[in-house]
N, C-alpha and C. Protein backbone atom coordinates (compact mmCIF):
# COMPACT_ATOMS: atom_id res chain seq x y z
N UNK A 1 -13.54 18.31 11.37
CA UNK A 1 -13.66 17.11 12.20
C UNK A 1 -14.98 17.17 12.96
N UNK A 2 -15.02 16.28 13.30
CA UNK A 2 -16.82 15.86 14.27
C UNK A 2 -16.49 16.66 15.90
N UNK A 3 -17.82 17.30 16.02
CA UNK A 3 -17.64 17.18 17.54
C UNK A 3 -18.12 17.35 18.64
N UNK A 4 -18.46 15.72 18.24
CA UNK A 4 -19.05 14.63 18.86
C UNK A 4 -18.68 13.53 18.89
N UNK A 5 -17.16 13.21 19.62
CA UNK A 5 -16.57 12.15 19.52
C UNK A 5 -16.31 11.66 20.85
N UNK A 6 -16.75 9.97 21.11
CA UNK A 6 -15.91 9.79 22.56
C UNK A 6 -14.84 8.78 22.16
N UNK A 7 -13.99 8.95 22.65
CA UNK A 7 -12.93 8.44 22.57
C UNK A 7 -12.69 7.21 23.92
N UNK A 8 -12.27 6.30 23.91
CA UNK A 8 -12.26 5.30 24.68
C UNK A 8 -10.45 4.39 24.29
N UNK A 9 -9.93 4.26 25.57
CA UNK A 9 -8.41 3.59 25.20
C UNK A 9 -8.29 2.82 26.30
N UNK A 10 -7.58 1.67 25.83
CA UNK A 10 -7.35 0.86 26.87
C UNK A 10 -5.97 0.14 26.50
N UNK A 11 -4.99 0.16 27.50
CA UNK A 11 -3.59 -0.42 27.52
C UNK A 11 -3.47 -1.47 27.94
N UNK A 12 -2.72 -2.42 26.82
CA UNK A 12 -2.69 -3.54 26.83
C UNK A 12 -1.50 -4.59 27.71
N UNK A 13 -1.34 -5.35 27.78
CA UNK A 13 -0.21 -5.86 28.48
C UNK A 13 1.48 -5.85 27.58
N UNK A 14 1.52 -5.76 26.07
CA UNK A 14 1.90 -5.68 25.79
C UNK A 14 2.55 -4.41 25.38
N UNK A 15 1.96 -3.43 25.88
CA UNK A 15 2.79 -2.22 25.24
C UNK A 15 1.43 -0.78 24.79
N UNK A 16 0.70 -1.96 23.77
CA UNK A 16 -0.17 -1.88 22.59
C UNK A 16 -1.59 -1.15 23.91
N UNK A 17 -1.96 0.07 22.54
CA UNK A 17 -3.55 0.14 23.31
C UNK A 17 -4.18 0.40 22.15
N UNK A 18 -5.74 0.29 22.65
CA UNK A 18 -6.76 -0.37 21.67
C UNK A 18 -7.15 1.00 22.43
N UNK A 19 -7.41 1.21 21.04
CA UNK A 19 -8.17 2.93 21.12
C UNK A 19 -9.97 2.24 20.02
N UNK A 20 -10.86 3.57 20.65
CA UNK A 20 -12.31 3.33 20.18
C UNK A 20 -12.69 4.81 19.59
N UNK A 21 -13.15 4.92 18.66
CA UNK A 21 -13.91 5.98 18.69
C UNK A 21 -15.47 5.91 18.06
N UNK A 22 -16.37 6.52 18.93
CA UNK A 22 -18.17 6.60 18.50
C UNK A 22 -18.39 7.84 18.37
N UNK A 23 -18.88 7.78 16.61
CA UNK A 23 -20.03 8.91 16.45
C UNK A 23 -21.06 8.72 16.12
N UNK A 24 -21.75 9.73 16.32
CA UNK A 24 -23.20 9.48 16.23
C UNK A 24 -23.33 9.41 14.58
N UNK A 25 -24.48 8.57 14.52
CA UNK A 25 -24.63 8.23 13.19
C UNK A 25 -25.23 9.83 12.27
N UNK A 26 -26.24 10.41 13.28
CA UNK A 26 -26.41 11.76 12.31
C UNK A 26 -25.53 13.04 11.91
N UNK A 27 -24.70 12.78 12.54
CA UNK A 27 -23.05 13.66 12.43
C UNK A 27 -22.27 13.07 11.09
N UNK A 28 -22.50 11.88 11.26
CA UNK A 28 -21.03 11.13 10.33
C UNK A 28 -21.73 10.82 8.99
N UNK A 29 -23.29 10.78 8.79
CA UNK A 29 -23.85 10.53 7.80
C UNK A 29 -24.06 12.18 6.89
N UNK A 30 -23.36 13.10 7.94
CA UNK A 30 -23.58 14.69 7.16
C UNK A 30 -22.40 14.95 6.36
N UNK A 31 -21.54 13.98 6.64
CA UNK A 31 -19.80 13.97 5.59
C UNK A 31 -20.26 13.19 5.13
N UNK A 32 -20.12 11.83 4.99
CA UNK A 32 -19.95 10.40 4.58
C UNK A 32 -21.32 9.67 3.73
N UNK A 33 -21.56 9.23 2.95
CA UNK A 33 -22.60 8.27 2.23
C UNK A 33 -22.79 7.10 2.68
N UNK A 34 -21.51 6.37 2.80
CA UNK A 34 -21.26 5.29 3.04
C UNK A 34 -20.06 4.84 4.23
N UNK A 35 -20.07 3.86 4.76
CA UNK A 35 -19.49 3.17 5.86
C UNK A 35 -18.04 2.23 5.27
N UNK A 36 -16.81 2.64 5.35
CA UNK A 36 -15.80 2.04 4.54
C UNK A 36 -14.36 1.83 5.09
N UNK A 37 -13.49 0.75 5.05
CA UNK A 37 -12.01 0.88 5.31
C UNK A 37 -11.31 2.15 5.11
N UNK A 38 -11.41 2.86 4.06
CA UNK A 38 -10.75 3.71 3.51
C UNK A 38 -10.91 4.75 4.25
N UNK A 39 -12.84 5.10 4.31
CA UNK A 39 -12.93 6.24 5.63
C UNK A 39 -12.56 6.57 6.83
N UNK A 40 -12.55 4.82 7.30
CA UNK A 40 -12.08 4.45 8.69
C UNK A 40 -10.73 5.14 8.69
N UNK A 41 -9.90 4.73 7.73
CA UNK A 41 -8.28 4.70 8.14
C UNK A 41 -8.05 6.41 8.79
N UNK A 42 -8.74 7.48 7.39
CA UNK A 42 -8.66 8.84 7.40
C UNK A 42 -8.89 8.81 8.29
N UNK A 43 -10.32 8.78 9.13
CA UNK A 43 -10.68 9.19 10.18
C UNK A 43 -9.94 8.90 11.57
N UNK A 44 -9.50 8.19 11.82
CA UNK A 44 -8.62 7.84 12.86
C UNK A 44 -7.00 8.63 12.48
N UNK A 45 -6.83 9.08 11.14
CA UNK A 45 -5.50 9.66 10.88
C UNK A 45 -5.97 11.12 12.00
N UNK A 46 -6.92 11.54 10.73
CA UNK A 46 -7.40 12.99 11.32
C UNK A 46 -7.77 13.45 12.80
N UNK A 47 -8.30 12.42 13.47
CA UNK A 47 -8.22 12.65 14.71
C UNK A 47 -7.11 12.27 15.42
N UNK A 48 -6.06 11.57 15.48
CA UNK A 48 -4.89 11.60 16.02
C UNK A 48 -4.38 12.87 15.81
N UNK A 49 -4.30 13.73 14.34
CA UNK A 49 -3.36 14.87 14.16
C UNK A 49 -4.22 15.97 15.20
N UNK A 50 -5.90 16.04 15.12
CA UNK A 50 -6.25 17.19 16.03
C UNK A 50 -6.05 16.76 17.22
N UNK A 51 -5.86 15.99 17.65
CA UNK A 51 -5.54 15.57 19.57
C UNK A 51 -3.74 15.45 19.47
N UNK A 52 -3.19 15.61 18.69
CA UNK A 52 -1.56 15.77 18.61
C UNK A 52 -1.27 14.79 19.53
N UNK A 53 -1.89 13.67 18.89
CA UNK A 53 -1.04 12.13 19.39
C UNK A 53 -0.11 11.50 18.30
N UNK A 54 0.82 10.81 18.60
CA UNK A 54 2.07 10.79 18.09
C UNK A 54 2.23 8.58 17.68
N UNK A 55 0.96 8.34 18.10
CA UNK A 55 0.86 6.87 17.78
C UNK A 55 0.65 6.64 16.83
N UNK A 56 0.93 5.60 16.25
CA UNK A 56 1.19 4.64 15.01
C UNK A 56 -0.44 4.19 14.98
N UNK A 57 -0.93 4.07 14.11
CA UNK A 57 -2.36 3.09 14.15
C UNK A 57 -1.97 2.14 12.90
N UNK A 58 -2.71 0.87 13.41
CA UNK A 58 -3.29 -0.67 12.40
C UNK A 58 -4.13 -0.96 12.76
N UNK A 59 -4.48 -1.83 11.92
CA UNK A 59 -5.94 -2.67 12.50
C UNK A 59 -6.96 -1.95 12.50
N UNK A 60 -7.51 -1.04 11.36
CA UNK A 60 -8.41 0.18 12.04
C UNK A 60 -9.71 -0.91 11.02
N UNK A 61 -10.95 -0.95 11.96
CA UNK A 61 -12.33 -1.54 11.54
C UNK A 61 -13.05 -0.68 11.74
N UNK A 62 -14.70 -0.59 11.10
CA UNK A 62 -15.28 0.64 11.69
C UNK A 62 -16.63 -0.53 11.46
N UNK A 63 -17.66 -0.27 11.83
CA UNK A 63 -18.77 -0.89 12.16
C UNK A 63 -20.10 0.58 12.31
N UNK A 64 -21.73 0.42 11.48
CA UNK A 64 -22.03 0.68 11.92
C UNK A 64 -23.34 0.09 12.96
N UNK A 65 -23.76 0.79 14.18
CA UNK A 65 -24.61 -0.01 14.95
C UNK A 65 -25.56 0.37 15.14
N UNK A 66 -26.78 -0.21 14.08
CA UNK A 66 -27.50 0.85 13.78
C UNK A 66 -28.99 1.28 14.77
N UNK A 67 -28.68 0.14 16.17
CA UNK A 67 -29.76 -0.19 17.25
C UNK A 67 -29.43 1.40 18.31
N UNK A 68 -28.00 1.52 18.02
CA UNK A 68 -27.13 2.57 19.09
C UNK A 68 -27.06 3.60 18.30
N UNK A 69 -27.50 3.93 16.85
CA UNK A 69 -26.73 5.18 16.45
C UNK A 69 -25.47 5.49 16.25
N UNK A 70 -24.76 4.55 15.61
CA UNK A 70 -23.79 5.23 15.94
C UNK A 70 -22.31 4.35 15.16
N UNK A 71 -21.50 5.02 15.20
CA UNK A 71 -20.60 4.83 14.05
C UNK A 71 -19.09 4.47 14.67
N UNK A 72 -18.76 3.26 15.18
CA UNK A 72 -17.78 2.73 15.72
C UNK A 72 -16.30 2.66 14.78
N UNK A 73 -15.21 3.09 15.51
CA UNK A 73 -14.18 3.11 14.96
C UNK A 73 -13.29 2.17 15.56
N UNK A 74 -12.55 1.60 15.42
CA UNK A 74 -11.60 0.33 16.55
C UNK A 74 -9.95 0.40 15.59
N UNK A 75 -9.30 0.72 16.55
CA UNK A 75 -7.67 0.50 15.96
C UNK A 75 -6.78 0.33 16.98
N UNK A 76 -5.66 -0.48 17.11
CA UNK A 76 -4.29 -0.51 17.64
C UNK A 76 -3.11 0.61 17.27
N UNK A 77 -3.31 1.16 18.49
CA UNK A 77 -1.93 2.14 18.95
C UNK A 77 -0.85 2.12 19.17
N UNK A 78 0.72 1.95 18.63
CA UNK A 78 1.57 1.82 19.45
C UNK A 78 2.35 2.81 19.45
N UNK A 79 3.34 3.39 20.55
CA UNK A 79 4.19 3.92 20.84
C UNK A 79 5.94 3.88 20.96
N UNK A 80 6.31 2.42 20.97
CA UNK A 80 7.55 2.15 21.59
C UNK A 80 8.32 2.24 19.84
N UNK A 81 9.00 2.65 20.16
CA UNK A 81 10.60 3.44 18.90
C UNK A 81 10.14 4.22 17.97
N UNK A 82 9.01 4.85 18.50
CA UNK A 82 8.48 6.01 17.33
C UNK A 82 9.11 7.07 17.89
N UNK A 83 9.54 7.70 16.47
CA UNK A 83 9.94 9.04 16.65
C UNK A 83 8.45 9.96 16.40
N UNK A 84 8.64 11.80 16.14
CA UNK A 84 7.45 12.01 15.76
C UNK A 84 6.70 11.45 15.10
N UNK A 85 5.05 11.17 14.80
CA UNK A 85 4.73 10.65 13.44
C UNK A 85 4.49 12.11 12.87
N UNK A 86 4.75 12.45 11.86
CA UNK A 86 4.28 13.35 10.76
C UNK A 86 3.02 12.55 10.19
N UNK A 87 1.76 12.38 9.89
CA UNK A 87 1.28 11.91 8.80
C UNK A 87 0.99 12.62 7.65
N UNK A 88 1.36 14.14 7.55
CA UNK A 88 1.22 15.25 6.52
C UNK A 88 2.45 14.56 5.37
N UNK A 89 3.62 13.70 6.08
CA UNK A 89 4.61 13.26 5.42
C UNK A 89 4.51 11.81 4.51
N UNK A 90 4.04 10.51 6.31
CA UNK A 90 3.74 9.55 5.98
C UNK A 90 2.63 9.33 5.64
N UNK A 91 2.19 9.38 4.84
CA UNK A 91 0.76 8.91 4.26
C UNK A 91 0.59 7.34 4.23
N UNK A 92 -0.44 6.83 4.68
CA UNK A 92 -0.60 5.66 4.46
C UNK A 92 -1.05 4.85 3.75
């Protein structure tokens, strides 16, 4: 995993929080070729399992910005009637 990640969350009125994550573009371009849904999803899996958070993610977009350096991640979190998540189990 990168590490060089900031992480940014914000709780919503509904329940729901909108989690962020930025890396720097010369970190994420030393794994990655290219900028993609597919990468996005992993990457937000993989860092939930190393921070042993237990939220659900959707909605995951990734953007890069290439004025800032840097490699934006954006997804919705929720918590309410989750049991553990395993994702070693649930794959998405």
């Amino acid at each position: 995993m990168f590490t060089d990640i900031k992480e940014m969350r914000k709780k919503r009125e509904d329940g729901m929080y909108d989690l962020t994550l930025e890396i720097p573009e010369r970190e994420y371009f030393k794994v990655y070729n290219e900028v993609d849904d597919k990468i996005a999803d992993d990457l937000i899996q993989q860092y939930l399992i190393d921070v042993q958070d237990d939220g659900r993610f959707e909605n995951v977009k990734i953007k890069h910005n290439k004025d800032r350096h840097t490699i934006r991640l954006t997804s919705e979190l929720h918590y309410y009637g989750n049991d553990h998540t395993d994702y070693n189990i649930n794959k998405r």
